[in-house]
Protein backbone atom coordinates (compact mmCIF):
# COMPACT_ATOMS: atom_id res chain seq x y z
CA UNK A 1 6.46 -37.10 -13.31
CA UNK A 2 6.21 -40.04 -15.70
CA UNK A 3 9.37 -41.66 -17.35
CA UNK A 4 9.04 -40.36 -20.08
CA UNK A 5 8.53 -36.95 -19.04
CA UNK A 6 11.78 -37.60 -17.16
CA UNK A 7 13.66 -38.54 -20.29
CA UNK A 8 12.23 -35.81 -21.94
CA UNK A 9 13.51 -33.25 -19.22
CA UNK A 10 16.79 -34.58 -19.44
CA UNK A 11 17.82 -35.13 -22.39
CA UNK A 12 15.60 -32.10 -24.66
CA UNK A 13 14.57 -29.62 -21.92
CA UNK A 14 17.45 -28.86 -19.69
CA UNK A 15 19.85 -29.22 -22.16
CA UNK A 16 17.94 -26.89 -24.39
CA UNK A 17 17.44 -24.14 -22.05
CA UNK A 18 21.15 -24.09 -21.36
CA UNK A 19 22.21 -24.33 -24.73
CA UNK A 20 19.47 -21.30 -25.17
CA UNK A 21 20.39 -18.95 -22.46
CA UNK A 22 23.98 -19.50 -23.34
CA UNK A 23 23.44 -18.21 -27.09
CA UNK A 24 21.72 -15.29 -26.75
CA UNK A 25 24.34 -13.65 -24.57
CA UNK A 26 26.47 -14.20 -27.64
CA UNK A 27 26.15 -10.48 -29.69
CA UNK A 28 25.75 -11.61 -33.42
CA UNK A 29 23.64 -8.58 -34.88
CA UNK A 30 24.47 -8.04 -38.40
CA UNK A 31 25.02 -4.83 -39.96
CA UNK A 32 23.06 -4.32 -43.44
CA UNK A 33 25.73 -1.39 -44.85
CA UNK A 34 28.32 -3.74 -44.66
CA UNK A 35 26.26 -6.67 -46.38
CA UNK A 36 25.09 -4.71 -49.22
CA UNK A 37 28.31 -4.21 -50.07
CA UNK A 38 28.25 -7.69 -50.62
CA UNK A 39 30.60 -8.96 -47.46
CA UNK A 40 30.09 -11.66 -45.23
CA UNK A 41 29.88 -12.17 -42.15
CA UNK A 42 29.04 -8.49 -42.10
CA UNK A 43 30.24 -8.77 -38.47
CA UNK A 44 32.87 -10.78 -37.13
CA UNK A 45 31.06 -11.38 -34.01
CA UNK A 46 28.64 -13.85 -36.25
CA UNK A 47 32.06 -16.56 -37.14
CA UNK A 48 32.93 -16.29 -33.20
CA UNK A 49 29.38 -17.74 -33.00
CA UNK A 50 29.80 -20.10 -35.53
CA UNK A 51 33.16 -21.34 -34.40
CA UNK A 52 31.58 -21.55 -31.46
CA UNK A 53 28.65 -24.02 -32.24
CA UNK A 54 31.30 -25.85 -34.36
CA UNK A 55 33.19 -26.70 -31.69
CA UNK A 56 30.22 -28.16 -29.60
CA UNK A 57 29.51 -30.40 -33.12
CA UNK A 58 32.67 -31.57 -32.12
CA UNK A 59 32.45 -31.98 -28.99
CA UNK A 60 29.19 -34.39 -29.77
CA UNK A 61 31.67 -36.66 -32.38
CA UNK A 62 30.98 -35.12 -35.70
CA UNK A 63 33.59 -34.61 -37.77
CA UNK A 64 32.09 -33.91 -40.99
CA UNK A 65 32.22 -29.90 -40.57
CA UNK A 66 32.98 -27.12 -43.50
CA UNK A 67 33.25 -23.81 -42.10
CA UNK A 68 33.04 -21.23 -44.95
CA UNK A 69 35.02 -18.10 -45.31
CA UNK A 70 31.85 -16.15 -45.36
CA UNK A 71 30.67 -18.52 -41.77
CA UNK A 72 28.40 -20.56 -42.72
CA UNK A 73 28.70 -23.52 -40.73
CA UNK A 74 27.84 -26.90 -42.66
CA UNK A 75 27.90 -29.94 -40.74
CA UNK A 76 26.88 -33.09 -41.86
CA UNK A 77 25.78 -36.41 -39.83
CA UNK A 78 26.32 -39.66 -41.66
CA UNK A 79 23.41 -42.63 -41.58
CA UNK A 80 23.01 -44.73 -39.14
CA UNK A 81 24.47 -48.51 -40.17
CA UNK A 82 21.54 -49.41 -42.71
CA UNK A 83 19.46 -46.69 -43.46
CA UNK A 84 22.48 -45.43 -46.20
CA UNK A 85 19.81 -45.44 -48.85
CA UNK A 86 17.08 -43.02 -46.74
CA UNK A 87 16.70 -39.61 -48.04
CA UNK A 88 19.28 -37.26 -46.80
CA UNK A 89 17.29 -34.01 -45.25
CA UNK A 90 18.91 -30.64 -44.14
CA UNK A 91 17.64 -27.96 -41.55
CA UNK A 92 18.80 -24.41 -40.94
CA UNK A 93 18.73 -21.31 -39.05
CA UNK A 94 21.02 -18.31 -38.57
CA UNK A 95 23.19 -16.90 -36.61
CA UNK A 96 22.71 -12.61 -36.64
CA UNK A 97 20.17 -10.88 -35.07
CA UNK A 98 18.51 -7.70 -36.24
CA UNK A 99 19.90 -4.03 -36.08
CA UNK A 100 17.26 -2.46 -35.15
CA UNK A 101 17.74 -3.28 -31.15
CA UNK A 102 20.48 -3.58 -29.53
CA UNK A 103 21.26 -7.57 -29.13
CA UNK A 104 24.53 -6.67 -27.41
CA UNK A 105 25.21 -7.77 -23.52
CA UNK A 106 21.58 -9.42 -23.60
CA UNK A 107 20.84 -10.51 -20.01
CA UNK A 108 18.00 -13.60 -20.26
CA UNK A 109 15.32 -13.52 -17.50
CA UNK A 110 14.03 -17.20 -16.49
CA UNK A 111 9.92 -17.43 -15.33
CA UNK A 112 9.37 -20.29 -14.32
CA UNK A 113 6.07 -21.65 -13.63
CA UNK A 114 4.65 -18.25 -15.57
CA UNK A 115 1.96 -17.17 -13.33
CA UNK A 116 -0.07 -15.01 -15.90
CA UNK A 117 0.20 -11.93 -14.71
CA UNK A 118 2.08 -8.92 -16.27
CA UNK A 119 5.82 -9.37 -16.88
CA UNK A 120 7.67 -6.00 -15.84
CA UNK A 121 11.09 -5.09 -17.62
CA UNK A 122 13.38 -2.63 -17.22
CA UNK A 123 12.70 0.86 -19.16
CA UNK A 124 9.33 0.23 -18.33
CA UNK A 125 8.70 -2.58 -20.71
CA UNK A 126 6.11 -4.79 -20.08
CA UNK A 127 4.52 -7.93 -21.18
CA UNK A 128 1.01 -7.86 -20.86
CA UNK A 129 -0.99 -10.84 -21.52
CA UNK A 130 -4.23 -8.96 -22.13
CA UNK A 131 -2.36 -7.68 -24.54
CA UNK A 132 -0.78 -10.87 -25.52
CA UNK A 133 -2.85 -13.99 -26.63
CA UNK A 134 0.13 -16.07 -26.77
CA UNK A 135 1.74 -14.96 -23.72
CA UNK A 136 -2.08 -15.21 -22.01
CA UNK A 137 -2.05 -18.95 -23.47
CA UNK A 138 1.41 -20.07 -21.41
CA UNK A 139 0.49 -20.06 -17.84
CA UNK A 140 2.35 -22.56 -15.95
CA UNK A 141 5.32 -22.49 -18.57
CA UNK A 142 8.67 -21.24 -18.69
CA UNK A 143 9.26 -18.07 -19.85
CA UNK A 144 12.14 -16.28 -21.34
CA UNK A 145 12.95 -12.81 -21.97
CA UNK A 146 15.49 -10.16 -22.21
CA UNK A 147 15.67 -7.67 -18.96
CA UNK A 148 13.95 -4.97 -21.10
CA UNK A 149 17.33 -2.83 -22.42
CA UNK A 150 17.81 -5.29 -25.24
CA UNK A 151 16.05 -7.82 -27.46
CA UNK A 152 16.13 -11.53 -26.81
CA UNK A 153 17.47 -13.20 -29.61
CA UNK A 154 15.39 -16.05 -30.48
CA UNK A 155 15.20 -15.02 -33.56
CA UNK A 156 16.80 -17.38 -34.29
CA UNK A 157 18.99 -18.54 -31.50
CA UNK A 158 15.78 -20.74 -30.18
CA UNK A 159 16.27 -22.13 -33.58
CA UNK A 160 19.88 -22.60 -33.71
CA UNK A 161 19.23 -24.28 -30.17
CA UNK A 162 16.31 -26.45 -31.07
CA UNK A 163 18.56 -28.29 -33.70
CA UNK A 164 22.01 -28.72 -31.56
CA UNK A 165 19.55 -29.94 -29.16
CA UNK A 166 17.88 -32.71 -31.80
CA UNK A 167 21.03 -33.18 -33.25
CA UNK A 168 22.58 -34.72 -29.37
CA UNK A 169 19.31 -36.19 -28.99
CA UNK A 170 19.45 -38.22 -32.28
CA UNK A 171 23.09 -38.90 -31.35
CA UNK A 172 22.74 -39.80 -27.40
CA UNK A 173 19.75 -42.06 -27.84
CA UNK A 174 20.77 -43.89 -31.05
CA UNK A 175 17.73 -42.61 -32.90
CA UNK A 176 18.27 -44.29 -36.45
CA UNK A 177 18.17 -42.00 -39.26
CA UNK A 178 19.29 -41.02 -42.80
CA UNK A 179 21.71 -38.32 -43.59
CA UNK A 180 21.41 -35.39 -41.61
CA UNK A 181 22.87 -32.11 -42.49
CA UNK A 182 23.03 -28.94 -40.82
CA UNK A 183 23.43 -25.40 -42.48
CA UNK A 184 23.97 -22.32 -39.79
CA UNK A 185 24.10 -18.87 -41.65
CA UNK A 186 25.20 -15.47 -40.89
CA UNK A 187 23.58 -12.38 -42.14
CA UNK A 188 19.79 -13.54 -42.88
CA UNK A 189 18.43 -9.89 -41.30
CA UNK A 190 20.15 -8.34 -43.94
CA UNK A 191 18.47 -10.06 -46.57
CA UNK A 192 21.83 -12.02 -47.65
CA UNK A 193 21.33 -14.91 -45.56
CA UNK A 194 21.84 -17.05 -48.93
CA UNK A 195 24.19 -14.46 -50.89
CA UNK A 196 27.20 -17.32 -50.31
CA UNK A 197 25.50 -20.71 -49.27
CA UNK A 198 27.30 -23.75 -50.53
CA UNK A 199 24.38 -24.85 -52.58
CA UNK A 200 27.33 -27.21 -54.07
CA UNK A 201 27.63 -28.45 -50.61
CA UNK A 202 23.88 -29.63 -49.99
CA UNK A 203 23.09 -33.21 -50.74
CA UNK A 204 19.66 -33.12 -49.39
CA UNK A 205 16.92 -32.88 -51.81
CA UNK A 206 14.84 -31.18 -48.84
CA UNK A 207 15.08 -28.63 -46.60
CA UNK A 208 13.17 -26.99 -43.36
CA UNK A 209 14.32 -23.22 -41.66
CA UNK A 210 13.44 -23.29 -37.79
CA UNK A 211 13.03 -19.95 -38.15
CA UNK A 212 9.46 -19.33 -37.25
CA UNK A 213 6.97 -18.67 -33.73
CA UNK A 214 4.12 -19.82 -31.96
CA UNK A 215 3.63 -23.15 -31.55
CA UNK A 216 2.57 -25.84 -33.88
CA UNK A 217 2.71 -22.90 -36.59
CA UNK A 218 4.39 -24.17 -39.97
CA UNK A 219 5.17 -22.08 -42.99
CA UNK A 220 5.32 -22.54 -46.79
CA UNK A 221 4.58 -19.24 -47.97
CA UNK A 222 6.33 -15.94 -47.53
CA UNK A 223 5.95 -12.21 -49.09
CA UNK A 224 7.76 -11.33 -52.54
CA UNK A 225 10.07 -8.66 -51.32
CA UNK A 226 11.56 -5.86 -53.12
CA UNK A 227 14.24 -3.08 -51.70
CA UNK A 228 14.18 0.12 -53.70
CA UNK A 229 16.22 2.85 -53.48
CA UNK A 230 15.25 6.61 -54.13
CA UNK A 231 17.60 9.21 -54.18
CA UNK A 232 16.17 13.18 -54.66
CA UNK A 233 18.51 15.33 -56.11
CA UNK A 234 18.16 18.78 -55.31
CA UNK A 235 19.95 22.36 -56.12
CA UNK A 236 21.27 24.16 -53.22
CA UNK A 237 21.52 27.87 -52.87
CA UNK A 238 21.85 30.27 -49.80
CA UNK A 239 18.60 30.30 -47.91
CA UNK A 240 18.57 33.49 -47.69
CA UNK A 241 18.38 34.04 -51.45
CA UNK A 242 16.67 30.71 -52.20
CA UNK A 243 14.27 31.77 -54.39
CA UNK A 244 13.82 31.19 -57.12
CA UNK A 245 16.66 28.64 -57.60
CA UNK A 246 16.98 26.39 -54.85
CA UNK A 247 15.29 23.10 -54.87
CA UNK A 248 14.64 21.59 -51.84
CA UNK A 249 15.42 17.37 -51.56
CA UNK A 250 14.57 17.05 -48.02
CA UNK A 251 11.35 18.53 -49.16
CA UNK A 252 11.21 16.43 -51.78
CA UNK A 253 11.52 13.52 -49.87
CA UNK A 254 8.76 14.74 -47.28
CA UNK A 255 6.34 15.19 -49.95
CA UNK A 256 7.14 11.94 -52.21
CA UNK A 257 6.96 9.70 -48.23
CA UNK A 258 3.41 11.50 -47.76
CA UNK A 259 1.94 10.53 -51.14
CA UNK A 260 2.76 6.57 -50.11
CA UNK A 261 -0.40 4.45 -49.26
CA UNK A 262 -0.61 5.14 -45.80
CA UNK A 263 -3.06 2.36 -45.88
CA UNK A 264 -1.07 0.09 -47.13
CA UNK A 265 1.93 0.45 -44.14
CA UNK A 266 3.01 -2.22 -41.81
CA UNK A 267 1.16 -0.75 -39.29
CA UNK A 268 -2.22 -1.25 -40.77
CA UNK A 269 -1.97 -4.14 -42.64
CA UNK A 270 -2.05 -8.04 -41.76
CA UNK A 271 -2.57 -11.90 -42.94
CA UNK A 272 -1.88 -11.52 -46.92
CA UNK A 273 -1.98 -7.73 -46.64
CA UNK A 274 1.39 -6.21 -48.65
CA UNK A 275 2.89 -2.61 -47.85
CA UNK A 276 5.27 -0.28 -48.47
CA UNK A 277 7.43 0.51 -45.85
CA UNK A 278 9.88 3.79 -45.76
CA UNK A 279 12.87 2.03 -43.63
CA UNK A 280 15.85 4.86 -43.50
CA UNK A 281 15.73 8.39 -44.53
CA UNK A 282 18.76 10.55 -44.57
CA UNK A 283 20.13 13.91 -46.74
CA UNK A 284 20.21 17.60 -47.14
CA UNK A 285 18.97 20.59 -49.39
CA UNK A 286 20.77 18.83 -52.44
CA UNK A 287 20.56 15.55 -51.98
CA UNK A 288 18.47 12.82 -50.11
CA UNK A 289 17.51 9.35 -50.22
CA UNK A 290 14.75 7.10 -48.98
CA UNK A 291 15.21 3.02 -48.69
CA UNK A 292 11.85 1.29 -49.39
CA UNK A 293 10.60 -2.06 -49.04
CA UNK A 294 8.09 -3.51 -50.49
CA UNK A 295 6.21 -7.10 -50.11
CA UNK A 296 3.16 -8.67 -51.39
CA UNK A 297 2.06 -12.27 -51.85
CA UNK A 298 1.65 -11.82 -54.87
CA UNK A 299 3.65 -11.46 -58.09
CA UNK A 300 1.00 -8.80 -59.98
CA UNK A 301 0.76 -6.91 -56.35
CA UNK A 302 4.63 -6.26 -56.34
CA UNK A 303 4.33 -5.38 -59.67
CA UNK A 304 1.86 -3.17 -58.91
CA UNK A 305 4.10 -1.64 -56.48
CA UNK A 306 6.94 -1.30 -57.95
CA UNK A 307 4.95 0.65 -60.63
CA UNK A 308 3.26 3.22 -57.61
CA UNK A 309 6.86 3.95 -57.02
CA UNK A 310 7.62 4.89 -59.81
CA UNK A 311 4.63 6.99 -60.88
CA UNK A 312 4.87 8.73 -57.36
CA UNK A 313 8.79 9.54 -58.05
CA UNK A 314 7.64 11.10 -61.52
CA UNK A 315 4.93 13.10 -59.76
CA UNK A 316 7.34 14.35 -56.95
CA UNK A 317 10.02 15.47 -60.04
CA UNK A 318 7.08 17.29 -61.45
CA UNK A 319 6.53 18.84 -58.64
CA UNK A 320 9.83 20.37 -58.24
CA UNK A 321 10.94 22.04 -61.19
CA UNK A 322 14.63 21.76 -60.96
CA UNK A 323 15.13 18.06 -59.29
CA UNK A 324 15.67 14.57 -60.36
CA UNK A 325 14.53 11.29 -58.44
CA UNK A 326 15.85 8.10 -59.33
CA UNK A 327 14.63 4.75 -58.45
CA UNK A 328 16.56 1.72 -58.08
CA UNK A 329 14.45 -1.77 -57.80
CA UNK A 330 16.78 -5.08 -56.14
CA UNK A 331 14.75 -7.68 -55.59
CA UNK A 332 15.27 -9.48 -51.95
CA UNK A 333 12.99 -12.74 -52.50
CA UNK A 334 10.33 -14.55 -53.56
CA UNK A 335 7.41 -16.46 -52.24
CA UNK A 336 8.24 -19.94 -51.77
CA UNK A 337 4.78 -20.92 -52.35
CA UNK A 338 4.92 -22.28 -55.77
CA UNK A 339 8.34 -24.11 -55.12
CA UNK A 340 7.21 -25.82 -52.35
CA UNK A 341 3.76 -26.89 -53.98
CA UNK A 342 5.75 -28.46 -56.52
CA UNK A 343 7.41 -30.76 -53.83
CA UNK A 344 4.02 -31.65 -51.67
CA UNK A 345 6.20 -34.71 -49.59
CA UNK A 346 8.87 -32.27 -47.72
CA UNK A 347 4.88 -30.68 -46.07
CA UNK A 348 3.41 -34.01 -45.85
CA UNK A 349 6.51 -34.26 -43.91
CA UNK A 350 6.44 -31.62 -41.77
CA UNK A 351 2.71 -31.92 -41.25
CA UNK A 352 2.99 -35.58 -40.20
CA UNK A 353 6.11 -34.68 -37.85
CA UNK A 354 3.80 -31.99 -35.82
CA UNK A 355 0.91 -34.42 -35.57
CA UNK A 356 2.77 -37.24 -33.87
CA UNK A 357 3.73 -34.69 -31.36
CA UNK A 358 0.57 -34.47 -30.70
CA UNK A 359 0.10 -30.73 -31.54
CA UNK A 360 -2.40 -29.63 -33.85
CA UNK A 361 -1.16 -28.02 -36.90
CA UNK A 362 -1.36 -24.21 -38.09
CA UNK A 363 -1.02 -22.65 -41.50
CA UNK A 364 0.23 -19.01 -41.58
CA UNK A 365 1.85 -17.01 -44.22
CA UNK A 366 5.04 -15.45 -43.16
CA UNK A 367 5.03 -11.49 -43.04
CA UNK A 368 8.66 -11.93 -44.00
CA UNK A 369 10.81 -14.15 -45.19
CA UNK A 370 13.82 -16.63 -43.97
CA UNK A 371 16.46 -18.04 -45.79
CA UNK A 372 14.17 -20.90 -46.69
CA UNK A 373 12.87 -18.72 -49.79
CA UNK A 374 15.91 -18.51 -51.10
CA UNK A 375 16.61 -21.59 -50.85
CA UNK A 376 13.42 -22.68 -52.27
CA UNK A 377 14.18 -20.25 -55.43
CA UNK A 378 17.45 -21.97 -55.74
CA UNK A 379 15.74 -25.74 -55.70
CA UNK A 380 15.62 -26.89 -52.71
CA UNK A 381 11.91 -26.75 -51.03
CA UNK A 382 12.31 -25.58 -47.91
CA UNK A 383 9.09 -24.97 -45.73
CA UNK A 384 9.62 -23.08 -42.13
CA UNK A 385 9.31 -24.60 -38.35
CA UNK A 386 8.25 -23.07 -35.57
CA UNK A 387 10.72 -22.01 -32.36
CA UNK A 388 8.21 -21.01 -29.51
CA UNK A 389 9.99 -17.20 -30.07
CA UNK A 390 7.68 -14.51 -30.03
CA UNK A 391 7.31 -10.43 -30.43
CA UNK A 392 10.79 -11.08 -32.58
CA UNK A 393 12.98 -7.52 -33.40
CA UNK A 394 11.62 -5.65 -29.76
CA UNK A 395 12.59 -5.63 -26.21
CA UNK A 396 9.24 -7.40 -25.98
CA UNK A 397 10.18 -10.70 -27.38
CA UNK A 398 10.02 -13.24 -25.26
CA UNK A 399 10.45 -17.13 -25.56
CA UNK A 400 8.27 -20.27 -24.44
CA UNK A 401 10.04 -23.07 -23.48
CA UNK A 402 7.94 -25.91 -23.81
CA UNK A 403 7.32 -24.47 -27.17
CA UNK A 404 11.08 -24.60 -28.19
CA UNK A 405 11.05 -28.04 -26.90
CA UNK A 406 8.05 -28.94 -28.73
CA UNK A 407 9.77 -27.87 -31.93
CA UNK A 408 12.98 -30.04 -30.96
CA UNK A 409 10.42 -32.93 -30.90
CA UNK A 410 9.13 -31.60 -34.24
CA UNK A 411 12.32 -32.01 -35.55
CA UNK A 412 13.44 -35.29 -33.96
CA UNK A 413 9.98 -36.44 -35.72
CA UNK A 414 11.50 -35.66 -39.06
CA UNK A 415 14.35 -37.33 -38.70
CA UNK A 416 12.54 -40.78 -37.87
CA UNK A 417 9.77 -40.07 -41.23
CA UNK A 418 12.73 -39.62 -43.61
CA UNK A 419 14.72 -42.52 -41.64
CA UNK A 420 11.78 -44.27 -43.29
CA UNK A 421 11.60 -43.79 -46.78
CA UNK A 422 14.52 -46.21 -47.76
């Protein structure tokens, strides 16, 4: 092993792993009915996390730390002795972890030296890499995962470890560089990741989530996203004497899900693809209500959308003598596209950081969206970074490691660009 593959072991790697397998034993999933009601953390578990991590900025010497009453953790790294004038620049990720699966009492598995065969879980999960390009693509790594009863976590705990990880790094080896600040935030699964950000706070003109997957992938575009509510109002009656007055709104909901594009579902769509996506479902013979989400790249296509909703709620009333359906439209967020367009030097950036890493660089869109659009739609570009986390939201997600420490280089990169423009 070379030197600087020795140096790069000790002071990115190992440290990184720890750091890694130490934070996703942490439970942090958010809960959404809490965070619709507009309050943050929507679980306390998320400022134990964040209390957490601030303590360990502490512990590496920086004092410059806001913790918010809604935890988000803002720390902030002065310049180095003169490079005061060099652009300050700010990176992110968040603390939660999706709802969907269980992130509680997650027990990390450690393959090393990944020989490429099938990964067997508990519950009879399994990672196949003939089913898995990426997985296929990492023999000889190191390879994370949960033990199959829970999901991983690095989304985005490989993040939040990738930049306490650059941050020491930049610290240890007296890297010089401009103002760094650090933003960690709770309740981005939710969709209120930026509900309470101290935008006031942020002195960098520039932003990056590392919020994102495979490696060498960057991001500056994400779906327009739209939550609608639909609520079927029915007329109960004794089922035994239904007829003719009762009106059904679990039927009503049945019939207004099957006239959706079932074309146009996450399940069959991909790349720039939008959907419509039926998320919860719950009621009874007089009332019942549907949550919806919609995305599309595009501002006409979620227009478009929004307008099939509507038309199909009008049909379904028709179609029910009797009944009502409402439809309530909250928008989530928009494609950063255009924002970050506007801004070409925070990609030039980003673009330049991957390429001295040697790695070559990828374009995707994200099927999603992070905090970064947000925070784009608020002014401050903010393109997305890649973890090495992959199959996010399942018991199949899994983590690379060399990957994770790719994107600490990636970031470490960044740091010594900006450190340049004085």
């Amino acid at each position: 092993m070379s030197n600087l593959q020795n140096l790069k072991k000790t002071f990115i790697t190992e440290p990184l792993l720890k750091r890694f397998l130490s934070f996703v034993k942490i439970w942090t999933t958010s809960d959404s009915s809490v965070a619709d009601k507009g309050i943050q953390p929507s679980t306390e578990r998320q400022r134990d996390f964040a209390q957490l991590l601030q303590n360990e900025f502490r512990l590496m010497d920086v004092s410059d730390l806001t913790l918010t009453a809604e935890s988000y953790l803002c720390a902030r790294i002065p310049a180095s002795k003169g490079y005061e004038n060099c652009p300050s620049v700010c990176f992110l990720a968040h603390l939660d972890t999706v709802e969907e699966v269980s992130g509680k009492d997650v027990k990390p598995l450690v393959f090393s030296n990944y020989d490429g065969n099938p990964i067997t879980l508990k519950n009879d999960v399994s990672l196949d890499p003939d089913e898995d390009s990426a997985l296929a693509q990492c023999v000889g790594d190191t390879i994370i995962t949960s033990d199959g009863t829970t999901l991983l976590g690095a989304d985005d705990k490989a993040g939040v470890a990738a930049i306490m990880t650059s941050v020491e790094y930049v610290l240890k080896n007296a890297v010089p560089h401009g103002q760094i600040e650090v933003i960690f935030s709770p309740d981005e699964e939710t969709g209120h990741g930026m509900d309470h950000v101290p935008a006031g706070w942020i002195q960098s003109k520039f932003c990056y989530t590392v919020d994102g997957g495979d490696v060498g992938e960057v991001e500056a575009e994400c779906f327009n996203a739209c939550k609608v509510d639909v609520t079927f109002e029915g007329r109960a009656t004794h089922t035994g004497t239904a007829r003719p007055g009762m009106v059904n709104a679990v039927t009503m909901t049945a019939k207004f899900l099957q006239m959706l594009p079932q074309q146009e579902s996450p399940e069959t769509t991909d790349d720039y693809q939008g959907f419509y996506a039926p998320m919860e479902v719950a009621g009874h013979i007089e009332s019942a209500a549907v949550i919806l989400f919609l995305r599309d790249f595009e501002t006409d296509g979620m227009s478009r959308r929004i307008e099939t909703v509507k038309t199909l709620a009008k049909a379904t009333e028709a179609a029910f003598p009797g009944g009502k359906v409402d439809v309530k439209v909250t928008e989530q967020y928009k494609n950063m596209k255009d924002g970050i367009m506007k801004n070409p030097v925070v990609m030039e950036k980003l673009v330049q950081a991957v390429k001295n890493t040697g790695l070559p660089v990828r374009f995707v869109p994200i099927r999603g969206g992070t905090d970064g659009s947000r925070l784009t739609e608020m002014g401050f570009p903010t393109p997305n970074i890649f973890t090495g986390g992959h199959n996010f939201h399942s018991k199949k997600e899994w983590a690379s490691l060399s990957q994770m420490t790719s994107a600490v280089e990636v970031i470490c990169e960044l740091v010594k660009l900006w450190s340049i423009e004085k």
